[in-house]
C-alpha atoms as a PDB file:
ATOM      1  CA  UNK A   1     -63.500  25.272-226.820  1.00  0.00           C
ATOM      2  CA  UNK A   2     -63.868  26.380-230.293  1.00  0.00           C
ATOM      3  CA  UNK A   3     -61.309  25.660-232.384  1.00  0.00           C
ATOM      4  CA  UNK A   4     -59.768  27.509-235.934  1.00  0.00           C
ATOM      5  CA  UNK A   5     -56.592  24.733-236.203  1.00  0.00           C
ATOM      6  CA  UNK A   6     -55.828  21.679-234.514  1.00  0.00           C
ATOM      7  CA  UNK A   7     -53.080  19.373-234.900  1.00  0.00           C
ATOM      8  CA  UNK A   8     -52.656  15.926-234.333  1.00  0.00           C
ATOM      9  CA  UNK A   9     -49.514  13.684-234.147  1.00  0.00           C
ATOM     10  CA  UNK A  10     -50.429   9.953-234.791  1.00  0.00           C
ATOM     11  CA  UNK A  11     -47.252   8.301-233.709  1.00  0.00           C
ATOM     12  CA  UNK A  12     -45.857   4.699-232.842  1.00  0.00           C
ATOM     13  CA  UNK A  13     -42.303   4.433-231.290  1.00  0.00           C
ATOM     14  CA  UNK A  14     -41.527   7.872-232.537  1.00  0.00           C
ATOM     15  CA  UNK A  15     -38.684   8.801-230.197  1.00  0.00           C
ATOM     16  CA  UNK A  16     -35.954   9.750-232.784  1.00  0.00           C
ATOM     17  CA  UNK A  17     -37.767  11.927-234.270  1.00  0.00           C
ATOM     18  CA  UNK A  18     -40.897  13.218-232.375  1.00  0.00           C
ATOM     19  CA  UNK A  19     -38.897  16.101-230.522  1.00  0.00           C
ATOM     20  CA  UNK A  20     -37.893  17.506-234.179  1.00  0.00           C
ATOM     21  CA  UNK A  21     -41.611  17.219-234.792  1.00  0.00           C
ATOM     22  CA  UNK A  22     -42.799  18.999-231.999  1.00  0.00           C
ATOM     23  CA  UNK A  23     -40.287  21.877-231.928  1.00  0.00           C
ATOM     24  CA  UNK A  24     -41.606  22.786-236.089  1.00  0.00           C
ATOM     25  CA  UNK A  25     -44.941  23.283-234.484  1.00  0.00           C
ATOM     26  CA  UNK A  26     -43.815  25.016-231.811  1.00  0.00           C
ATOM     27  CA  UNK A  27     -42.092  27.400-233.847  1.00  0.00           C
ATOM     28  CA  UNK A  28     -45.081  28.375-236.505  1.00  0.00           C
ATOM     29  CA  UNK A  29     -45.935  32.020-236.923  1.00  0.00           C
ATOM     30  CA  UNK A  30     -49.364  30.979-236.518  1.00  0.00           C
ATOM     31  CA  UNK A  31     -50.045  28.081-233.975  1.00  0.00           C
ATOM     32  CA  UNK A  32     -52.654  25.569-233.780  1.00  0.00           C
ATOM     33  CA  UNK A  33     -55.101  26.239-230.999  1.00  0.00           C
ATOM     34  CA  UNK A  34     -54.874  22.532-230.087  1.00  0.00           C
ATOM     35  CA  UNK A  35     -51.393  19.998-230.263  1.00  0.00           C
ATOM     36  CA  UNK A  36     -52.725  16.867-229.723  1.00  0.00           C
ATOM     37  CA  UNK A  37     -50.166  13.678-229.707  1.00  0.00           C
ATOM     38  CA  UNK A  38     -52.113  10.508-230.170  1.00  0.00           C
ATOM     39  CA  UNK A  39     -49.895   7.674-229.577  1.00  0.00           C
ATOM     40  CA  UNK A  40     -50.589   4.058-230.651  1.00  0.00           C
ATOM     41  CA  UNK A  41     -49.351   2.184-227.787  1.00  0.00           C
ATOM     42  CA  UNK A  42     -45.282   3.166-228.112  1.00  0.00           C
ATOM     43  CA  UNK A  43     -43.196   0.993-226.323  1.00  0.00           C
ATOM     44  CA  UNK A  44     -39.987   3.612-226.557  1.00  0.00           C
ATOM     45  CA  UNK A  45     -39.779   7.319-224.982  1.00  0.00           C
ATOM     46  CA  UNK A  46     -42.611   8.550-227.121  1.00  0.00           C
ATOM     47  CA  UNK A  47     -44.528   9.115-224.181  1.00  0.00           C
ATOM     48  CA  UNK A  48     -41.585  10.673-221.908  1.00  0.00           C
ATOM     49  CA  UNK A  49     -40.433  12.977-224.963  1.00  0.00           C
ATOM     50  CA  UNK A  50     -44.029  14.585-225.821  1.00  0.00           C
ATOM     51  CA  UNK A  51     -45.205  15.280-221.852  1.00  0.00           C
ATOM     52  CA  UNK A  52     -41.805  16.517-221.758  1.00  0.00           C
ATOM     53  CA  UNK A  53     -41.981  19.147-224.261  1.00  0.00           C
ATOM     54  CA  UNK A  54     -42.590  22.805-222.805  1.00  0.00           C
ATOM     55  CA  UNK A  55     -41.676  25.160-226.022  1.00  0.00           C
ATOM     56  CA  UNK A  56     -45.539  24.367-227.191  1.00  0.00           C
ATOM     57  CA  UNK A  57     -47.647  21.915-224.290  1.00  0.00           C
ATOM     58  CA  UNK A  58     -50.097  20.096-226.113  1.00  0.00           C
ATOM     59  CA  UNK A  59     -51.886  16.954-224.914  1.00  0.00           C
ATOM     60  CA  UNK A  60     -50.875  13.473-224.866  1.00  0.00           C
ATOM     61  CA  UNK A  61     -53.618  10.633-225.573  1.00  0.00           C
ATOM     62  CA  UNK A  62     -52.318   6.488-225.713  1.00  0.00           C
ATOM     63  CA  UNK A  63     -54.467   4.542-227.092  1.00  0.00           C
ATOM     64  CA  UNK A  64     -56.051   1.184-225.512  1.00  0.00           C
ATOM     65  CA  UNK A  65     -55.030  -0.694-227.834  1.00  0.00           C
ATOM     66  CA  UNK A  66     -52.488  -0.280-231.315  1.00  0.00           C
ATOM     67  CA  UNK A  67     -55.272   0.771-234.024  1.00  0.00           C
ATOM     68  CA  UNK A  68     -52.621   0.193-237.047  1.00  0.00           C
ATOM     69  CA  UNK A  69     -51.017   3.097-238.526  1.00  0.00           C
ATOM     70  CA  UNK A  70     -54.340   3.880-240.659  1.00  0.00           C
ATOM     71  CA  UNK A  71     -56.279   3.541-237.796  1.00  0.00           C
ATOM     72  CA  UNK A  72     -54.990   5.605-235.538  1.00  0.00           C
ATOM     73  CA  UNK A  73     -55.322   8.188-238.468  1.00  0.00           C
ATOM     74  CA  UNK A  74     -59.023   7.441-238.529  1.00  0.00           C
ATOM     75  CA  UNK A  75     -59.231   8.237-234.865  1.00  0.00           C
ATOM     76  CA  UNK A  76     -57.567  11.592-235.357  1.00  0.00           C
ATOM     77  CA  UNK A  77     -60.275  12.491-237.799  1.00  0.00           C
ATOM     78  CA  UNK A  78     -62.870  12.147-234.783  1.00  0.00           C
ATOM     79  CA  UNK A  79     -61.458  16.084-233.576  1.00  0.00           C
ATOM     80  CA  UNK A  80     -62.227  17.437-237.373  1.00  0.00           C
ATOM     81  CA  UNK A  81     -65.623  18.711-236.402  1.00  0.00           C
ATOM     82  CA  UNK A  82     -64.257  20.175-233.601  1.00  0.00           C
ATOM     83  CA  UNK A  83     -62.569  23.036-235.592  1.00  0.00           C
ATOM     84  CA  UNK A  84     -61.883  25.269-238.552  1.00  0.00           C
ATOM     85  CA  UNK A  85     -58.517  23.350-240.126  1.00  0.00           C
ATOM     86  CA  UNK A  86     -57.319  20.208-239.579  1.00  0.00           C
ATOM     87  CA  UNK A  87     -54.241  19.040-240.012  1.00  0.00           C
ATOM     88  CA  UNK A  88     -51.951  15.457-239.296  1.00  0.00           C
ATOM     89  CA  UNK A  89     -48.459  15.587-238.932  1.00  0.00           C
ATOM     90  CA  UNK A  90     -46.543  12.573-239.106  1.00  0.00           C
ATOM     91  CA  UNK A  91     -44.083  12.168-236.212  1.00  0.00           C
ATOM     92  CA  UNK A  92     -41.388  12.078-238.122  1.00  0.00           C
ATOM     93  CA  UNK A  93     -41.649  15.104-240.763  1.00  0.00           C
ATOM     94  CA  UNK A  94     -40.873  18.882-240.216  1.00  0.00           C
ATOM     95  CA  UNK A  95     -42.915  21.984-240.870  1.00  0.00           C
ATOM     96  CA  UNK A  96     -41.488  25.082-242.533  1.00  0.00           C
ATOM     97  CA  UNK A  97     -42.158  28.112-239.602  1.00  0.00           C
ATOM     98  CA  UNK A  98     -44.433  29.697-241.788  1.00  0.00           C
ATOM     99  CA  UNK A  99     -47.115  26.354-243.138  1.00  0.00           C
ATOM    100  CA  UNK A 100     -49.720  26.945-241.273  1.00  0.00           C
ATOM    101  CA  UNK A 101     -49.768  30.992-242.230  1.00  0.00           C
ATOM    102  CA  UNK A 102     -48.847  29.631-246.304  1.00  0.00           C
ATOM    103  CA  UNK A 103     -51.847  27.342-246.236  1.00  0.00           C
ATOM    104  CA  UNK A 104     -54.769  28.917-244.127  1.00  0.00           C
ATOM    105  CA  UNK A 105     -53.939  32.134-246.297  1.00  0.00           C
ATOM    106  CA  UNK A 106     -54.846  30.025-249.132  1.00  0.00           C
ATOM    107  CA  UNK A 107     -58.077  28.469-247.913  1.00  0.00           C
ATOM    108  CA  UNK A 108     -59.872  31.686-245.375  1.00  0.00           C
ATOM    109  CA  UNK A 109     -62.456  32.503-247.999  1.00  0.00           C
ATOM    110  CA  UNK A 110     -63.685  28.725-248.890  1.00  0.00           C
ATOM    111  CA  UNK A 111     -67.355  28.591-247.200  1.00  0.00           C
ATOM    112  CA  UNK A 112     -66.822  24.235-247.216  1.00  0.00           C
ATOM    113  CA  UNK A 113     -64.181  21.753-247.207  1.00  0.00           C
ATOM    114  CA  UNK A 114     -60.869  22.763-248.845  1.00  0.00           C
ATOM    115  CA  UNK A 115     -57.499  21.226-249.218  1.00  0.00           C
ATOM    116  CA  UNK A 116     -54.161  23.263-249.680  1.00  0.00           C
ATOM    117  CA  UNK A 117     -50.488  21.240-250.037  1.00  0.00           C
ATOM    118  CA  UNK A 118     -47.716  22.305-250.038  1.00  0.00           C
ATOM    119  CA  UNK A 119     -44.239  20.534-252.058  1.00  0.00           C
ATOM    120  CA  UNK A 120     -41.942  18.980-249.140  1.00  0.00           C
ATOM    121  CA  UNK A 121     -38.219  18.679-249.330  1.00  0.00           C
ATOM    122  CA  UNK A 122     -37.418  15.050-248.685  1.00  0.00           C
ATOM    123  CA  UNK A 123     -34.575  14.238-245.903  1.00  0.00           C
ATOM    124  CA  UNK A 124     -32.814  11.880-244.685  1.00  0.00           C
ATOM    125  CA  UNK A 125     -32.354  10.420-241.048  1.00  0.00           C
ATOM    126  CA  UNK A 126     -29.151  12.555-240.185  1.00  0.00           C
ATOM    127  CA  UNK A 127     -31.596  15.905-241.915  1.00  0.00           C
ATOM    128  CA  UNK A 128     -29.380  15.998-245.166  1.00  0.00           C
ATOM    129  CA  UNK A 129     -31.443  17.168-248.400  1.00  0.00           C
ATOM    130  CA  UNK A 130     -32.117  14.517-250.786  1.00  0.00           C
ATOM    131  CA  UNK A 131     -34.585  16.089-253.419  1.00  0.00           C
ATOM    132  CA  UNK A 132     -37.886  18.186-253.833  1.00  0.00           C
ATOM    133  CA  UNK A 133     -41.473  16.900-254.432  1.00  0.00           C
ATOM    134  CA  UNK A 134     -41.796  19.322-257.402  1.00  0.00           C
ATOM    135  CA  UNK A 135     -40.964  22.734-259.158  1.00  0.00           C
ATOM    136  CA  UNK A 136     -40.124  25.478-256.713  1.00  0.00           C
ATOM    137  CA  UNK A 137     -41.914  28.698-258.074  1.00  0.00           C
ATOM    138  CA  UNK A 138     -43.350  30.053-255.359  1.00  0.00           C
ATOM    139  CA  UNK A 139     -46.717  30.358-256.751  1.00  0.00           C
ATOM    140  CA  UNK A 140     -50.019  29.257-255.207  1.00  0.00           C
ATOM    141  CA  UNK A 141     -52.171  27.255-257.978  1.00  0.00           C
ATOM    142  CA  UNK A 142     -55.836  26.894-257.652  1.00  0.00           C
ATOM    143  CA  UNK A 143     -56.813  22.944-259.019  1.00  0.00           C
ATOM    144  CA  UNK A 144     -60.100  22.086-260.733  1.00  0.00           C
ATOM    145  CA  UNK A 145     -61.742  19.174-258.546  1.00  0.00           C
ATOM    146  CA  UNK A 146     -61.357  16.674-261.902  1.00  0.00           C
ATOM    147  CA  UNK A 147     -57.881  17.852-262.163  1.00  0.00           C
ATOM    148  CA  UNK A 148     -56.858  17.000-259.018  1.00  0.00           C
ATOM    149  CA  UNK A 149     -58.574  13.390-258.769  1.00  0.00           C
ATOM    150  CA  UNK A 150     -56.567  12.440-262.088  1.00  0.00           C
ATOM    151  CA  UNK A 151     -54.087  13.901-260.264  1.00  0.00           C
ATOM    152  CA  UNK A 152     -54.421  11.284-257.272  1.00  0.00           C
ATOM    153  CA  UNK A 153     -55.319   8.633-260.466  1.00  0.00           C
ATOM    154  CA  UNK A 154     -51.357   8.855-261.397  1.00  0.00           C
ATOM    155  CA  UNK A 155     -50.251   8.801-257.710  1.00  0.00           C
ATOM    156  CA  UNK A 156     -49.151  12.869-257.742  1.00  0.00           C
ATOM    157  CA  UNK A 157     -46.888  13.744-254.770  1.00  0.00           C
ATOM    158  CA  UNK A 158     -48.554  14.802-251.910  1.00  0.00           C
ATOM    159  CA  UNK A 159     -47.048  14.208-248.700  1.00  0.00           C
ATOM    160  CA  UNK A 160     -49.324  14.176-245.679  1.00  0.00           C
ATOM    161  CA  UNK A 161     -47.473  16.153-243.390  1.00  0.00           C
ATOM    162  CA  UNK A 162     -47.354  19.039-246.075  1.00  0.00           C
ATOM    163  CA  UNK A 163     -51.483  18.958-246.427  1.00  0.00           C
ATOM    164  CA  UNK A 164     -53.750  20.926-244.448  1.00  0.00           C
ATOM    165  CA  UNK A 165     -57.957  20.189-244.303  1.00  0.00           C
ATOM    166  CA  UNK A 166     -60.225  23.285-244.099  1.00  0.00           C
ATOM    167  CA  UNK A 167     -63.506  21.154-242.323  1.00  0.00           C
ATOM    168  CA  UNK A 168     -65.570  23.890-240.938  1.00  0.00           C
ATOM    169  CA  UNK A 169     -66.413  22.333-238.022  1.00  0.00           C
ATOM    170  CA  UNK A 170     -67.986  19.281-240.282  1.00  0.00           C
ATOM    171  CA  UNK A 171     -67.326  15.812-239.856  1.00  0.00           C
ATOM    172  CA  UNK A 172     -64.677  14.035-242.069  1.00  0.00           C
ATOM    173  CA  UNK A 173     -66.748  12.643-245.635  1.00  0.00           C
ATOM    174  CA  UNK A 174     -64.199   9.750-245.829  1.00  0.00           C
ATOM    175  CA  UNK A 175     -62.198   7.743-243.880  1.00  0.00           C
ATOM    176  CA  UNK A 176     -58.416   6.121-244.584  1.00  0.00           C
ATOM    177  CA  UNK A 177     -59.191   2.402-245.605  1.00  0.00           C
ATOM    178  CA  UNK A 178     -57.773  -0.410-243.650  1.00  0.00           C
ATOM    179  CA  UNK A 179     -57.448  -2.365-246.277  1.00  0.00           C
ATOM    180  CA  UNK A 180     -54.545  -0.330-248.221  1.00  0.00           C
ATOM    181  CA  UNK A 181     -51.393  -0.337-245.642  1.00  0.00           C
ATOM    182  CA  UNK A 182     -49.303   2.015-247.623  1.00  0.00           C
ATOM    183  CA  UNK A 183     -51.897   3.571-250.134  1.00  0.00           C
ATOM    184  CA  UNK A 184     -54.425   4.546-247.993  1.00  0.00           C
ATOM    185  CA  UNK A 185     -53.641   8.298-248.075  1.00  0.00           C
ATOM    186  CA  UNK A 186     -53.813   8.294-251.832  1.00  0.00           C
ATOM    187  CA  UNK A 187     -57.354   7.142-251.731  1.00  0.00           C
ATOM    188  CA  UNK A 188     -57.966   9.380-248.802  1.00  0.00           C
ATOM    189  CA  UNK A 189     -56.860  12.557-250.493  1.00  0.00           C
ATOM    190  CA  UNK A 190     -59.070  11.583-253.844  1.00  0.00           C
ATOM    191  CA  UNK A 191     -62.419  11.077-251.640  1.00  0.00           C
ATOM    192  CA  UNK A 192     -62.026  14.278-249.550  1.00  0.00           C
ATOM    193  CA  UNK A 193     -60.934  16.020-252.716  1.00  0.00           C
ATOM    194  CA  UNK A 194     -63.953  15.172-254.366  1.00  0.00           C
ATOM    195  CA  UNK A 195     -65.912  16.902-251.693  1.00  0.00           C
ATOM    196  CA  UNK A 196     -64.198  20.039-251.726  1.00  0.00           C
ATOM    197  CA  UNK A 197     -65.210  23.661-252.645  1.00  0.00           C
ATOM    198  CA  UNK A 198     -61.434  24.538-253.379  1.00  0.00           C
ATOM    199  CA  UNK A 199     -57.814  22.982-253.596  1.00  0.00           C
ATOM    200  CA  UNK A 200     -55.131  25.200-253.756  1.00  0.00           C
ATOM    201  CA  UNK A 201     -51.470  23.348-254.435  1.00  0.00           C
ATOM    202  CA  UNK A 202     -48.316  25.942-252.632  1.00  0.00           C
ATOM    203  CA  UNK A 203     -45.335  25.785-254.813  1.00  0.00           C
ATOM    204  CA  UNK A 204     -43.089  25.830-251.963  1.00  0.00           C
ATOM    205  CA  UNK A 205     -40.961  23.363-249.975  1.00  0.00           C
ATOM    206  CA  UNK A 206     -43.216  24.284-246.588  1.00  0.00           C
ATOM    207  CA  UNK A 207     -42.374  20.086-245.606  1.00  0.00           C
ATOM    208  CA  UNK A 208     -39.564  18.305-244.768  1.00  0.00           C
ATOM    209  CA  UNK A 209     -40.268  14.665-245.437  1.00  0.00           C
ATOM    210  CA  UNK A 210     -38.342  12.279-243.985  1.00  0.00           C
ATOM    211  CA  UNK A 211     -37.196   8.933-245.388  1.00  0.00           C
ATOM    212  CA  UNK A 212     -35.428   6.751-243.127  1.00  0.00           C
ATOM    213  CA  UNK A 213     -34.727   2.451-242.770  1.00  0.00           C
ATOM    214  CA  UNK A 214     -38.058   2.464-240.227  1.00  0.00           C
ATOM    215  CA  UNK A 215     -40.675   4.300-242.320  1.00  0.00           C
ATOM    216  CA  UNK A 216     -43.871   2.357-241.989  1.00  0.00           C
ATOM    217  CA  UNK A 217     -43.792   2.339-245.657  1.00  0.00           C
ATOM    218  CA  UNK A 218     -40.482   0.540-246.040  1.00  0.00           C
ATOM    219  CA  UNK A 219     -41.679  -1.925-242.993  1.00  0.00           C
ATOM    220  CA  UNK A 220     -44.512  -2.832-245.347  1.00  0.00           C
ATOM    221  CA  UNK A 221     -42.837  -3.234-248.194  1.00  0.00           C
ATOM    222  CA  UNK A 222     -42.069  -7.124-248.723  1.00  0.00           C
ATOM    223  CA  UNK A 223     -45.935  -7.511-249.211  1.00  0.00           C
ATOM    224  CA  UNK A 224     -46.440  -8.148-253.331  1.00  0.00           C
ATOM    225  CA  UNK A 225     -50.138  -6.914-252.689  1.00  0.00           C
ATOM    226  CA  UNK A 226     -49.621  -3.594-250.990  1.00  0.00           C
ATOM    227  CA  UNK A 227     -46.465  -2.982-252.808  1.00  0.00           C
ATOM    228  CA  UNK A 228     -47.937  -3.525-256.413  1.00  0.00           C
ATOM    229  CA  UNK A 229     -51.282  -4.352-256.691  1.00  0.00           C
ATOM    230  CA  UNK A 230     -52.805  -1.878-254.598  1.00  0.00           C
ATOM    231  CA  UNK A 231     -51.134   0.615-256.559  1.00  0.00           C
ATOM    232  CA  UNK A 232     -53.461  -0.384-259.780  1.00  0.00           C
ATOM    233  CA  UNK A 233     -56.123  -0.594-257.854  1.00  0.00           C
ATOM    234  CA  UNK A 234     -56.325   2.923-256.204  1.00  0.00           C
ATOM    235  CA  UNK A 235     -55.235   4.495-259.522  1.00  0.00           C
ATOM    236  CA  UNK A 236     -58.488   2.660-260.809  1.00  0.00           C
ATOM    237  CA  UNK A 237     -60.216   3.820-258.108  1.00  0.00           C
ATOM    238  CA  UNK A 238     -59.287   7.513-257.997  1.00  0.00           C
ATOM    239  CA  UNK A 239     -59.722   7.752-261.719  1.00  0.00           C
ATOM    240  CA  UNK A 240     -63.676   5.992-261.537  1.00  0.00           C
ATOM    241  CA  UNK A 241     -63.992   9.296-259.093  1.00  0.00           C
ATOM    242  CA  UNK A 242     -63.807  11.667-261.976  1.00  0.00           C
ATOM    243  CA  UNK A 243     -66.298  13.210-264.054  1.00  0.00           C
ATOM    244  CA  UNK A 244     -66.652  11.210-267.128  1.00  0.00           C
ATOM    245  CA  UNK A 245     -65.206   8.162-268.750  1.00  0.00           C
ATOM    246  CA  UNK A 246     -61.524   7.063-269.529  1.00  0.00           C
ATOM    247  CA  UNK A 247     -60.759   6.647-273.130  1.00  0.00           C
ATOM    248  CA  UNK A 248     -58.370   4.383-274.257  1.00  0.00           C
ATOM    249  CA  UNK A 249     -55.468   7.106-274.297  1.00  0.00           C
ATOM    250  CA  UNK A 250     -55.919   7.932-270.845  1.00  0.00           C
ATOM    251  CA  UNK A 251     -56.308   4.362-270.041  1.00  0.00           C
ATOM    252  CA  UNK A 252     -52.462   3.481-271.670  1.00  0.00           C
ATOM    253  CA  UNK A 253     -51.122   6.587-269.865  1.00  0.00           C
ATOM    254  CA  UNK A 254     -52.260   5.287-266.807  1.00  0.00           C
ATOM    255  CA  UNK A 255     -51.096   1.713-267.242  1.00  0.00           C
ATOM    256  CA  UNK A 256     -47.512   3.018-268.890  1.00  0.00           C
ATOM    257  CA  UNK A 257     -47.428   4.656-265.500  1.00  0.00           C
ATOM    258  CA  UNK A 258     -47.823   2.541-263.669  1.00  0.00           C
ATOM    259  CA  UNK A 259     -45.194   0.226-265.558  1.00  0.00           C
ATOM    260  CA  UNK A 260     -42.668   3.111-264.986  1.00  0.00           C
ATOM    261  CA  UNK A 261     -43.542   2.796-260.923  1.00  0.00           C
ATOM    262  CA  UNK A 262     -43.585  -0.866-260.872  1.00  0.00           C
ATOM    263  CA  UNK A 263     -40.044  -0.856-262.630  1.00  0.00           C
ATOM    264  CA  UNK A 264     -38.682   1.415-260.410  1.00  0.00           C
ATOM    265  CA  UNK A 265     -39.448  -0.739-257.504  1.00  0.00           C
ATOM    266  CA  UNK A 266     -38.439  -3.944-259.078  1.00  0.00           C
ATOM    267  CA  UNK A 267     -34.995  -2.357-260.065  1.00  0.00           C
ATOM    268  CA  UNK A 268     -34.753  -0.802-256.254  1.00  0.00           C
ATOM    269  CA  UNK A 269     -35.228  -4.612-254.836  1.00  0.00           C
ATOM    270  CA  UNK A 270     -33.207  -5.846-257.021  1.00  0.00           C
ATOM    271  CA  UNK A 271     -30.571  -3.200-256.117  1.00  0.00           C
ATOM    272  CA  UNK A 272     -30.992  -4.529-252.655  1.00  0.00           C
ATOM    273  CA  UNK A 273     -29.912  -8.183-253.446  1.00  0.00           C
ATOM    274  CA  UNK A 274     -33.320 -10.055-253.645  1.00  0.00           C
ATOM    275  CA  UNK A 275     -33.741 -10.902-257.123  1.00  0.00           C
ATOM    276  CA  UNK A 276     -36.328 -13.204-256.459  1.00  0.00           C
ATOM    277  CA  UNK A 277     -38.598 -11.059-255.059  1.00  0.00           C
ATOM    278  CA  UNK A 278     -38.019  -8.231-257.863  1.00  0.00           C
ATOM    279  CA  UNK A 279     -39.015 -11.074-260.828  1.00  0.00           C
ATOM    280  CA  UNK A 280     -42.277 -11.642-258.591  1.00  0.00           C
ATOM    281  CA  UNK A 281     -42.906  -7.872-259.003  1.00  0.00           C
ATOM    282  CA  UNK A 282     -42.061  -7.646-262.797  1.00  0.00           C
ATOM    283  CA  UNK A 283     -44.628 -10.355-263.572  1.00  0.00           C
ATOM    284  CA  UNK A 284     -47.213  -8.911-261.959  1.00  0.00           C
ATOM    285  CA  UNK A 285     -46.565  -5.266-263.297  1.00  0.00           C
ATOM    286  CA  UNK A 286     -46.397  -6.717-266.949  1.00  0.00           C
ATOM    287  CA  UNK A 287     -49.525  -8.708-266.531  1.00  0.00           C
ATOM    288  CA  UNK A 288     -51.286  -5.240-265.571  1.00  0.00           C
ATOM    289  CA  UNK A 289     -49.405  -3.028-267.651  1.00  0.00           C
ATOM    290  CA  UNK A 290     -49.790  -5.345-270.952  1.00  0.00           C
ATOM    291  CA  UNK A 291     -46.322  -5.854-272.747  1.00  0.00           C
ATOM    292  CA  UNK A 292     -46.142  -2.437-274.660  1.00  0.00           C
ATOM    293  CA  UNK A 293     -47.046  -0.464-271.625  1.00  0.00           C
ATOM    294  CA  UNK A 294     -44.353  -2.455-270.002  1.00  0.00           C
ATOM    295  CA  UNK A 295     -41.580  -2.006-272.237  1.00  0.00           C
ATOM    296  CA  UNK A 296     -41.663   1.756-272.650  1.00  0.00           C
ATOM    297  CA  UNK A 297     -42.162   2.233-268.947  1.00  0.00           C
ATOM    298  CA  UNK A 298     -38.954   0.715-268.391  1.00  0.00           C
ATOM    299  CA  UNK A 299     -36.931   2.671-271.281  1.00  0.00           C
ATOM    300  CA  UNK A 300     -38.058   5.587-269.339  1.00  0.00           C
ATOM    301  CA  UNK A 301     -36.827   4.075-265.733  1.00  0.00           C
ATOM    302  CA  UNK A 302     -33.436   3.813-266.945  1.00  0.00           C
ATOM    303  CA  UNK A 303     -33.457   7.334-268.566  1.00  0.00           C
ATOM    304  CA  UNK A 304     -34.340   8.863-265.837  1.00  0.00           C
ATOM    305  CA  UNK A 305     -31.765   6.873-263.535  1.00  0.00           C
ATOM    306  CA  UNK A 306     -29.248   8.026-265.702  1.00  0.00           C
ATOM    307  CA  UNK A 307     -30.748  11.387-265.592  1.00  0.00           C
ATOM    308  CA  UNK A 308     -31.311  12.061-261.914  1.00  0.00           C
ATOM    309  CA  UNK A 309     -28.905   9.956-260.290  1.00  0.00           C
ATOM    310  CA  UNK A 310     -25.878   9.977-263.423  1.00  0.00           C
ATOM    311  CA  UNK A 311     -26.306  13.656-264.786  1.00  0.00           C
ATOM    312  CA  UNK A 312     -27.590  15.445-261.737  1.00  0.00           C
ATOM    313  CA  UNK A 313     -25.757  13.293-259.056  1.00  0.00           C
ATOM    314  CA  UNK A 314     -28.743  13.049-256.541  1.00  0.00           C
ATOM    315  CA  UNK A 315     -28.609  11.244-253.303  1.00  0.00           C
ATOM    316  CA  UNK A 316     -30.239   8.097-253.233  1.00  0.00           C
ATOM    317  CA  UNK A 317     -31.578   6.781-249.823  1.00  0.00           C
ATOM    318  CA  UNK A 318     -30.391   3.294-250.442  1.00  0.00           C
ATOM    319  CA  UNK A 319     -33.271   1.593-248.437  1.00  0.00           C
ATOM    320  CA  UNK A 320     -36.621   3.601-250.668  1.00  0.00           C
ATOM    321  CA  UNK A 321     -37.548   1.499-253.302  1.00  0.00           C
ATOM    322  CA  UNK A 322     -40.071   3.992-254.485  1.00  0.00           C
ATOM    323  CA  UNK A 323     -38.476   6.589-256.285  1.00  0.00           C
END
């Protein structure tokens, strides 16, 4: 059966939050032709919950074996030539009712492969509103293809849930690398980007993102290598993507950057009484940052601490050490 939007639900012991998941689909004003739940061996009521869910049947696939998160990704980009849009939805985000409409609107007269995102609201496990992804105006904004890979070159928000693939019925370009267990979507979203005919960012909160103690991102965490230093290294990647070379401004930007993400984490870990482990991430982030780099990236952490969390009074999940 042809195809114009299929969805897929990678998911691994996603029982808290799956039904959430599945009901934000099920309550688009446009559908996806196809709801497909691709499950990576769950050992909880994954499997119960989604064959159990009649407000939107879709189909329920277990893998033979557990791929890895990014790998069970990969094998959801096997149905991409199989339709018109694409789209994975992690099993623990929401969809606003009207994403799908917001997004497809945006990419109907690109003849190749597009990319439209949306902002996402980020939320906790209990659904309580900790903070936006960006500026909420409302307005659709059309990105050059070098804009948005130095975009992905400074790690720009863009949740996965909240991004929609126009294929057209072609195979995936790119795959999500193996070898970056929390980065591999940045990557991902530079490569595809760079084969695109248009990208269209949706100033609106169409994604609820949800942070919570068992994001595979947090589980990963204590690693020093996909924690820090595959941050540098897909932000050198991404940015060797562009058209171009990086002069030496763009090049401190990039490492003061950096620094400013580094300290946040450090501070974060430290926050969550393992000192230790935060000096192993400060030497390594001032080794690739250089000193100067370093040192204003942290004046900056601490003024915008006292900004966001002092002046403004935002929640702050206690276990994300990333922002």
């Amino acid at each position: 059966m042809k195809c114009r939007l299929i969805t897929v639900i990678p998911v691994y012991n996603g029982e808290e939050f799956i039904e959430q998941t599945l009901e934000s689909v099920a309550a688009q004003l446009v559908r996806p032709d196809r709801l497909v739940v691709l499950d990576n061996c769950s050992t909880d009521r994954t499997e119960t919950i989604a064959r159990g869910f009649k407000a939107f049947p879709g189909e329920y696939i277990r893998n033979e074996k557990n791929l890895g998160l990014f790998g069970n990704f990969n094998r959801a980009l096997e149905l991409a030539p199989d339709t018109e849009y694409f789209h994975i939805l992690c099993a623990d985000d929401v969809l606003a009712p009207e994403f799908y409409q917001a997004l497809t609107q945006e990419l109907d007269g690109c003849d190749g492969l597009g990319l439209a995102y949306s902002l996402d609201e980020r939320i906790d496990e209990r659904n309580r509103h900790l903070s936006f992804s960006g500026k909420l105006t409302g307005a659709a904004q059309e990105i050059p293809v070098d804009a948005f890979l130095s975009r992905k070159a400074e790690i720009a928000n863009q949740a996965m849930s909240g991004t929609l693939m126009k294929t057209n019925r072609q195979a995936a370009p790119c795959r999500f690398r193996p070898d970056m267990p929390i980065l591999a979507d940045v990557a991902f979203w530079a490569d595809w980007g760079k084969h695109c005919r248009k990208i269209v960012q949706v100033n609106r909160p169409l994604c609820k993102y949800r942070w919570h103690g068992e994001n595979m991102t947090n589980q990963i965490m204590p690693g020093l290598q996909a924690l820090v230093l595959d941050e540098w290294r897909v932000m050198q990647l991404n940015e060797q993507l562009r058209n171009g070379n990086s002069g030496f401004v763009r090049r401190f930007k990039l490492k003061g950057l950096f620094a400013v993400r580094t300290g946040i984490k450090a501070k974060r870990i430290r926050q969550q009484k393992n000192p230790g482990y935060s000096r192993e991430i400060i030497t390594e982030g001032k080794r690739i940052s250089g000193p100067l780099a370093w040192y204003m990236g942290q004046a900056v952490v601490q003024a915008r601490d006292l900004y966001v969390y002092g002046l403004l009074r935002r929640e702050k999940h206690p276990r994300n050490v990333y922002s």
